[in-house]
PDB file of N, CA and C in Angstrom:
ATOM      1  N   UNK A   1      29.943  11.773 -15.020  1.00  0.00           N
ATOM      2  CA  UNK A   1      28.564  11.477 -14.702  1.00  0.00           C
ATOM      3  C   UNK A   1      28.314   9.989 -14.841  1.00  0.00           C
ATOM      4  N   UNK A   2      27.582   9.387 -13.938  1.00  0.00           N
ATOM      5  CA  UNK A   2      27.228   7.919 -13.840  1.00  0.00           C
ATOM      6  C   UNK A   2      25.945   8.170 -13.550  1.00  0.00           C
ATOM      7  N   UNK A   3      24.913   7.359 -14.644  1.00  0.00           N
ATOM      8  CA  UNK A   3      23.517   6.961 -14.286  1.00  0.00           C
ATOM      9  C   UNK A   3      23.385   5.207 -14.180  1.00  0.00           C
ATOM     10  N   UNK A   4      22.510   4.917 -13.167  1.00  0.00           N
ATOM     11  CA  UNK A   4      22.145   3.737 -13.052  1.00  0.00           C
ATOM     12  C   UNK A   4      20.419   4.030 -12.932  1.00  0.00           C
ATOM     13  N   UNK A   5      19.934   2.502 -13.770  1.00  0.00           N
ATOM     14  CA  UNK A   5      18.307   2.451 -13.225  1.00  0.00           C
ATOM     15  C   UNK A   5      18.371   1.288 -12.201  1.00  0.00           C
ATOM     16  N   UNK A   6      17.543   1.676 -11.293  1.00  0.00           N
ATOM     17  CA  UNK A   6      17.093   0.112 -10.289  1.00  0.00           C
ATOM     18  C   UNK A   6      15.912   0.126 -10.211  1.00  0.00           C
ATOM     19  N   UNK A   7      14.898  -0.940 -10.187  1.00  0.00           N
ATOM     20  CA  UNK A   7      13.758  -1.307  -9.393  1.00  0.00           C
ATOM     21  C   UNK A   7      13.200  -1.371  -8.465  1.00  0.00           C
ATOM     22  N   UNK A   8      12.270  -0.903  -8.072  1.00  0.00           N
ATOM     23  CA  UNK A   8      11.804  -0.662  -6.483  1.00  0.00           C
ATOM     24  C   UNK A   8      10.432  -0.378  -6.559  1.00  0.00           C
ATOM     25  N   UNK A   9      10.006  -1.990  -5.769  1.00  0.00           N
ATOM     26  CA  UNK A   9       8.596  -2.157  -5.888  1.00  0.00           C
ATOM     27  C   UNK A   9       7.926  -1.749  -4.401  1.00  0.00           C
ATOM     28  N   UNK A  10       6.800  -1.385  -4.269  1.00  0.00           N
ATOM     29  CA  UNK A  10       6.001  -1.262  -3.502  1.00  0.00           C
ATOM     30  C   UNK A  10       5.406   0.585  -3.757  1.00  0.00           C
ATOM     31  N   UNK A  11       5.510   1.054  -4.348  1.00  0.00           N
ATOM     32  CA  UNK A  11       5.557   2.471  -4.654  1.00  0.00           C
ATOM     33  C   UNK A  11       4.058   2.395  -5.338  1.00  0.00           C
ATOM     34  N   UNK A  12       3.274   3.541  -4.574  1.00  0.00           N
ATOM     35  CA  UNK A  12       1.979   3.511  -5.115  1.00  0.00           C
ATOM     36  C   UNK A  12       1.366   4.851  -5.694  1.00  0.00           C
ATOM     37  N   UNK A  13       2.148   5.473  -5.121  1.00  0.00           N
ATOM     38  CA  UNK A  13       1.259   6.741  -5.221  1.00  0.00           C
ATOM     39  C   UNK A  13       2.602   8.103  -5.085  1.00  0.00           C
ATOM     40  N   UNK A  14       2.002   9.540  -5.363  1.00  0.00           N
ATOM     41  CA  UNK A  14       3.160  10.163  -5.421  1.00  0.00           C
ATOM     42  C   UNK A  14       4.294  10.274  -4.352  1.00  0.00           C
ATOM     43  N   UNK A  15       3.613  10.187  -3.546  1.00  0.00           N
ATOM     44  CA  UNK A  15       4.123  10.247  -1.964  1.00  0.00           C
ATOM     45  C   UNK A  15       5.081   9.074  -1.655  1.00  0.00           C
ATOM     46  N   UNK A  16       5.056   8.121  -2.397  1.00  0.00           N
ATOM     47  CA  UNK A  16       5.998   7.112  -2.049  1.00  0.00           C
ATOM     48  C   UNK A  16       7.170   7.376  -3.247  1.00  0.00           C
ATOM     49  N   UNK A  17       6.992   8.062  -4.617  1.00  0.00           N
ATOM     50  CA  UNK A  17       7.879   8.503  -5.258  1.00  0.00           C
ATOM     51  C   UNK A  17       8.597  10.379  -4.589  1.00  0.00           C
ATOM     52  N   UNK A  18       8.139  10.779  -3.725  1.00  0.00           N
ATOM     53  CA  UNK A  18       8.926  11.945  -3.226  1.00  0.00           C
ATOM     54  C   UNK A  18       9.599  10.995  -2.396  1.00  0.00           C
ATOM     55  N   UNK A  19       9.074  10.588  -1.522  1.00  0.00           N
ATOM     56  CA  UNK A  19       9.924   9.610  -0.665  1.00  0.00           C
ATOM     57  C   UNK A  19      11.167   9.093  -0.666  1.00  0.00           C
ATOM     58  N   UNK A  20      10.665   8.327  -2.127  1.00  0.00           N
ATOM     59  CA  UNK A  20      12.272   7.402  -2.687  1.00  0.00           C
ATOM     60  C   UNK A  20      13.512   8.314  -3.099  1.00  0.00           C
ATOM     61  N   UNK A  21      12.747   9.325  -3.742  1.00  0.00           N
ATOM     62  CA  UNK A  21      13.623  10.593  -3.925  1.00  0.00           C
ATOM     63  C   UNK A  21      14.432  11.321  -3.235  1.00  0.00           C
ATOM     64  N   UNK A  22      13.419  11.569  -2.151  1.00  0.00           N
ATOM     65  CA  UNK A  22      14.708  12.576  -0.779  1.00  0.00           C
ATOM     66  C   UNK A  22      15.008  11.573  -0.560  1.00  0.00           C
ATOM     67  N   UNK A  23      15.128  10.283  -0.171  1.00  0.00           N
ATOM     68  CA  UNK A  23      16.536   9.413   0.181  1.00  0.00           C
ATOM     69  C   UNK A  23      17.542   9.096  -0.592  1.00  0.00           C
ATOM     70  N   UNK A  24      16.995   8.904  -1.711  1.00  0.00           N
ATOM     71  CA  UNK A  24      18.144   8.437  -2.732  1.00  0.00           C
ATOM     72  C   UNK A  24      18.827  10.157  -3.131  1.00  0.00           C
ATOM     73  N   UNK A  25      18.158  11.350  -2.992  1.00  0.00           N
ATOM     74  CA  UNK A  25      18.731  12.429  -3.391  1.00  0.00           C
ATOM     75  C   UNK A  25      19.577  13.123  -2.381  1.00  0.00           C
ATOM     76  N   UNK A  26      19.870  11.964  -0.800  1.00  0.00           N
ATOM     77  CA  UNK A  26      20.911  12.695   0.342  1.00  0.00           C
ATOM     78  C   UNK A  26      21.700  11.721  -0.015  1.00  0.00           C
ATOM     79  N   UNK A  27      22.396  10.981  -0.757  1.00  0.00           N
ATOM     80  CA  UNK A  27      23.336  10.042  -1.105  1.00  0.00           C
ATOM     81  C   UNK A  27      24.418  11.157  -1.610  1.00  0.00           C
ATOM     82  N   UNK A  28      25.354  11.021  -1.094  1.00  0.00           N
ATOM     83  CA  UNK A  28      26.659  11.958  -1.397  1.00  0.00           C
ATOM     84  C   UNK A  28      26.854  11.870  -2.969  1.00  0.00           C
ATOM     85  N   UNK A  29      26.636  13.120  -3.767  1.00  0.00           N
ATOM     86  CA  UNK A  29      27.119  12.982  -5.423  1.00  0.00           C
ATOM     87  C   UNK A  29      25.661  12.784  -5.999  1.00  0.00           C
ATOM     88  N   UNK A  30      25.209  12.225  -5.330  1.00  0.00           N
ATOM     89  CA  UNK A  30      23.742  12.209  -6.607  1.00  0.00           C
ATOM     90  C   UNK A  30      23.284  13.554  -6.915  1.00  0.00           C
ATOM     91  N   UNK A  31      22.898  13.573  -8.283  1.00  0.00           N
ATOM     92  CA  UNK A  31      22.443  15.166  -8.778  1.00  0.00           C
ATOM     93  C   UNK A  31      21.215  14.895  -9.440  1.00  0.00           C
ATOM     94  N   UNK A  32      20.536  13.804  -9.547  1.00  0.00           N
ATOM     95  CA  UNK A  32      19.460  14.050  -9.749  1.00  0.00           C
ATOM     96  C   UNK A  32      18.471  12.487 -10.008  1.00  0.00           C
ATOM     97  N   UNK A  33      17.485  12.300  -9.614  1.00  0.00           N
ATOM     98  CA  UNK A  33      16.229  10.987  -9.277  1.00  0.00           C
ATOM     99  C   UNK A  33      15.226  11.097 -10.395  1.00  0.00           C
ATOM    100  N   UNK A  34      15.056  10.288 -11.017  1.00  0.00           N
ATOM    101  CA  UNK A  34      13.983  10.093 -12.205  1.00  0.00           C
ATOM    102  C   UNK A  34      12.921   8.830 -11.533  1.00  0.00           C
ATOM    103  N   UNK A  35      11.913   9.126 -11.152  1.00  0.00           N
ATOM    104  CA  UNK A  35      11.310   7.712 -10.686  1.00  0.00           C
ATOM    105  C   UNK A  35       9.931   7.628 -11.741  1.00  0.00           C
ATOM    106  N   UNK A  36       9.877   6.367 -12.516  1.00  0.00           N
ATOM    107  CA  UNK A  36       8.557   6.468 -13.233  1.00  0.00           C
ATOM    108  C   UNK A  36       7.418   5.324 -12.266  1.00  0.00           C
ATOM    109  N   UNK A  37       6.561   5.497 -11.977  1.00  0.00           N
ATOM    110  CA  UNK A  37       5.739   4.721 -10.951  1.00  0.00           C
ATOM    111  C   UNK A  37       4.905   3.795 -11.890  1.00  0.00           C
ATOM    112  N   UNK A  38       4.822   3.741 -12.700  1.00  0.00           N
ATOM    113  CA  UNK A  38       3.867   2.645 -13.638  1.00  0.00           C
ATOM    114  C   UNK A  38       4.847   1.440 -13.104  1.00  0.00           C
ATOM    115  N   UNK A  39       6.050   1.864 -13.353  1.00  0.00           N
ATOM    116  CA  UNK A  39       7.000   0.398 -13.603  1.00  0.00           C
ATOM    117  C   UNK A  39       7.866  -0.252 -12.781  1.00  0.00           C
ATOM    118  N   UNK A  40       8.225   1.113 -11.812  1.00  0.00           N
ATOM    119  CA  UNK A  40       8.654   0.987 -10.858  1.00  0.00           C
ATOM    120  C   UNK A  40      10.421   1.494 -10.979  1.00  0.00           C
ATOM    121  N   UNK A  41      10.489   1.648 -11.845  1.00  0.00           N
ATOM    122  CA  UNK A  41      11.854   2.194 -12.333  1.00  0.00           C
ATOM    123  C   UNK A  41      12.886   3.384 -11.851  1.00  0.00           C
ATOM    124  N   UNK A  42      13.265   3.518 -11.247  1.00  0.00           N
ATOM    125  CA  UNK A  42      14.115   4.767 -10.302  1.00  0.00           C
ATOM    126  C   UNK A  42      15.417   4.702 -11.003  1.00  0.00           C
ATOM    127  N   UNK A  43      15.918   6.165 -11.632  1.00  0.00           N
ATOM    128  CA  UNK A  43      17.187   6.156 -12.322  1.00  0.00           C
ATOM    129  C   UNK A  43      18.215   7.379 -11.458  1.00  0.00           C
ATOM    130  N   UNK A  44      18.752   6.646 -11.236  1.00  0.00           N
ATOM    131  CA  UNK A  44      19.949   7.839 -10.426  1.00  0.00           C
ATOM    132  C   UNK A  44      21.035   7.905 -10.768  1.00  0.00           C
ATOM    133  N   UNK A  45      20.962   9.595 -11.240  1.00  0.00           N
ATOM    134  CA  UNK A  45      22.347  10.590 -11.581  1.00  0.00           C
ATOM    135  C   UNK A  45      23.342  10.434 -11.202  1.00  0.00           C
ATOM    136  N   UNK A  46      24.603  10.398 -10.916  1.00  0.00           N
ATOM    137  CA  UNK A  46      25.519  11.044  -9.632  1.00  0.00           C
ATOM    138  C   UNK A  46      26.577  11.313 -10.284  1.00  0.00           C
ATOM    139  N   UNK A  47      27.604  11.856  -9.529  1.00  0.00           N
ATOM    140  CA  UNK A  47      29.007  12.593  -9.964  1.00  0.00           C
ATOM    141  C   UNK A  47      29.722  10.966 -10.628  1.00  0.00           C
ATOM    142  N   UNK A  48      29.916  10.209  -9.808  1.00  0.00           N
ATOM    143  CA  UNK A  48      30.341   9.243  -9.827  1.00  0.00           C
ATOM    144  C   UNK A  48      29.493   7.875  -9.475  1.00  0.00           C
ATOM    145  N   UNK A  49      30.220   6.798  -9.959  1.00  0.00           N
ATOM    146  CA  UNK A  49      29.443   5.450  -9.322  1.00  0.00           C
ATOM    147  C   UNK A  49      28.951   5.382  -7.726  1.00  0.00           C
ATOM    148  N   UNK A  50      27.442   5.254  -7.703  1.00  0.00           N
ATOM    149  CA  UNK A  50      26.965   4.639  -6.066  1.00  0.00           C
ATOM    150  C   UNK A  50      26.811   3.699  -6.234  1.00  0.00           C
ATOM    151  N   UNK A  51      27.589   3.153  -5.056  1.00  0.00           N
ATOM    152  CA  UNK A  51      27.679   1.475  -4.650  1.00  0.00           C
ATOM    153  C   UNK A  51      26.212   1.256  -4.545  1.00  0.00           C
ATOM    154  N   UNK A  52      26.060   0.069  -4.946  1.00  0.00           N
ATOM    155  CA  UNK A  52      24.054  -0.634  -4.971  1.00  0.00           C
ATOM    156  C   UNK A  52      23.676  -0.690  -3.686  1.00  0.00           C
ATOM    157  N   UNK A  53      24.207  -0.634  -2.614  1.00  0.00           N
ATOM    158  CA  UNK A  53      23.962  -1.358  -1.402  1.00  0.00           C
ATOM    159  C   UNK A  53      23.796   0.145  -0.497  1.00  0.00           C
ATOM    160  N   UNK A  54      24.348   1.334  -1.146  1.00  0.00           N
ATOM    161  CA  UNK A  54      23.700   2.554  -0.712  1.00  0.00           C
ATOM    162  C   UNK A  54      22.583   2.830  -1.176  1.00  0.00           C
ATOM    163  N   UNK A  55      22.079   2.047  -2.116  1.00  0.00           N
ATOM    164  CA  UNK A  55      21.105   2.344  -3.062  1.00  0.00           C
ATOM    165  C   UNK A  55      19.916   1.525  -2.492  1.00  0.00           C
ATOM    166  N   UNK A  56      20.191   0.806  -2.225  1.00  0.00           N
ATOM    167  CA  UNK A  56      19.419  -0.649  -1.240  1.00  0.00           C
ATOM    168  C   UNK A  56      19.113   0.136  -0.005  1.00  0.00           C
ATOM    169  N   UNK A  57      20.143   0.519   0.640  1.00  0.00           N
ATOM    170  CA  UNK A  57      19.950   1.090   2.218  1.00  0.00           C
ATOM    171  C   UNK A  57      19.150   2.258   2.337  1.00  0.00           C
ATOM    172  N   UNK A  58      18.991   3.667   1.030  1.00  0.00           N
ATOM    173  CA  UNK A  58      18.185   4.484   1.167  1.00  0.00           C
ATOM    174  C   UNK A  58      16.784   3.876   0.386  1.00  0.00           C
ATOM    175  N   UNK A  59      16.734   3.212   0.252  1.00  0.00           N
ATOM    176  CA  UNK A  59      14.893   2.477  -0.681  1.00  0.00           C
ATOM    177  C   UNK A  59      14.437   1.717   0.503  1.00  0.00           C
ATOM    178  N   UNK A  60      14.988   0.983   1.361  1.00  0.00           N
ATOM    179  CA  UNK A  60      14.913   0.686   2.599  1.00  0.00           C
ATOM    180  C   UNK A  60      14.630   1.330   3.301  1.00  0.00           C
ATOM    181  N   UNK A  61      15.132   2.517   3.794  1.00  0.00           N
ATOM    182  CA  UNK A  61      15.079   3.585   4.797  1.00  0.00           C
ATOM    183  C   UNK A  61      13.913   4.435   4.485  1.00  0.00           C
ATOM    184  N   UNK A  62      13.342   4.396   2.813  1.00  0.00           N
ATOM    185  CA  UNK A  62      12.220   5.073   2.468  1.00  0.00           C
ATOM    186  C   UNK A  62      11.102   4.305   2.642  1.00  0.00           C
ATOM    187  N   UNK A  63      11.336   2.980   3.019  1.00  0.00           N
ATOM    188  CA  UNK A  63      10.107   1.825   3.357  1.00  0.00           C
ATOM    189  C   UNK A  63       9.503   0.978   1.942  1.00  0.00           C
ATOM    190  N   UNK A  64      10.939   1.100   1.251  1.00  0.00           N
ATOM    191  CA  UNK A  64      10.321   0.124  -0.284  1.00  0.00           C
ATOM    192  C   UNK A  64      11.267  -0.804  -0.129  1.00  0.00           C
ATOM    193  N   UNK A  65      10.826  -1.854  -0.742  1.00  0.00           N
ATOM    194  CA  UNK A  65      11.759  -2.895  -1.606  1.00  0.00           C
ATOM    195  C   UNK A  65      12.801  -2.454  -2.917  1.00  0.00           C
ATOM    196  N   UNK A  66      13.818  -2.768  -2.524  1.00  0.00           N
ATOM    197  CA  UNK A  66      15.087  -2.838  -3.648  1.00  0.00           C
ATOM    198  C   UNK A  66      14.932  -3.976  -4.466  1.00  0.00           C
ATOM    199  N   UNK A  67      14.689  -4.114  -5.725  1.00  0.00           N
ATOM    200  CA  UNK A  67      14.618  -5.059  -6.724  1.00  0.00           C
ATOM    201  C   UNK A  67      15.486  -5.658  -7.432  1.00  0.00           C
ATOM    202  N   UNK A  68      16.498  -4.336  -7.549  1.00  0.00           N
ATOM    203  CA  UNK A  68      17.422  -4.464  -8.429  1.00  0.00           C
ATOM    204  C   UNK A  68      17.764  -3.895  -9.060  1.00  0.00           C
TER     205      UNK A  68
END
């Protein structure tokens, strides 16, 4: 099991945290999305390490900014 947290700003409301979720939760191996919206904080599960830049490309594809 590998967890990482990243940042991802623009998230306002719940709808932009389901959002970030079904994208980051069709990433091959992820088992599970923690997003807290006060802070902006998104922590993702997976079997193994996801490269950041898949991580970048689905927060993108959900219409947020990748922070980091």
């Amino acid at each position: 099991m590998a967890t990482s947290t990243y940042t991802v700003s623009g998230m306002t409301c719940s709808h932009c945290v389901s959002s970030v979720s079904e994208e980051l939760g069709a990433i091959e191996g992820v088992t599970d999305v923690a997003v807290d919206l006060p802070t902006g904080a998104v922590t993702v599960t997976s079997d193994q390490p996801i490269d950041d830049a898949r991580v970048r490309a689905a927060v993108e594809e959900a219409g947020y900014t990748f922070a980091g």
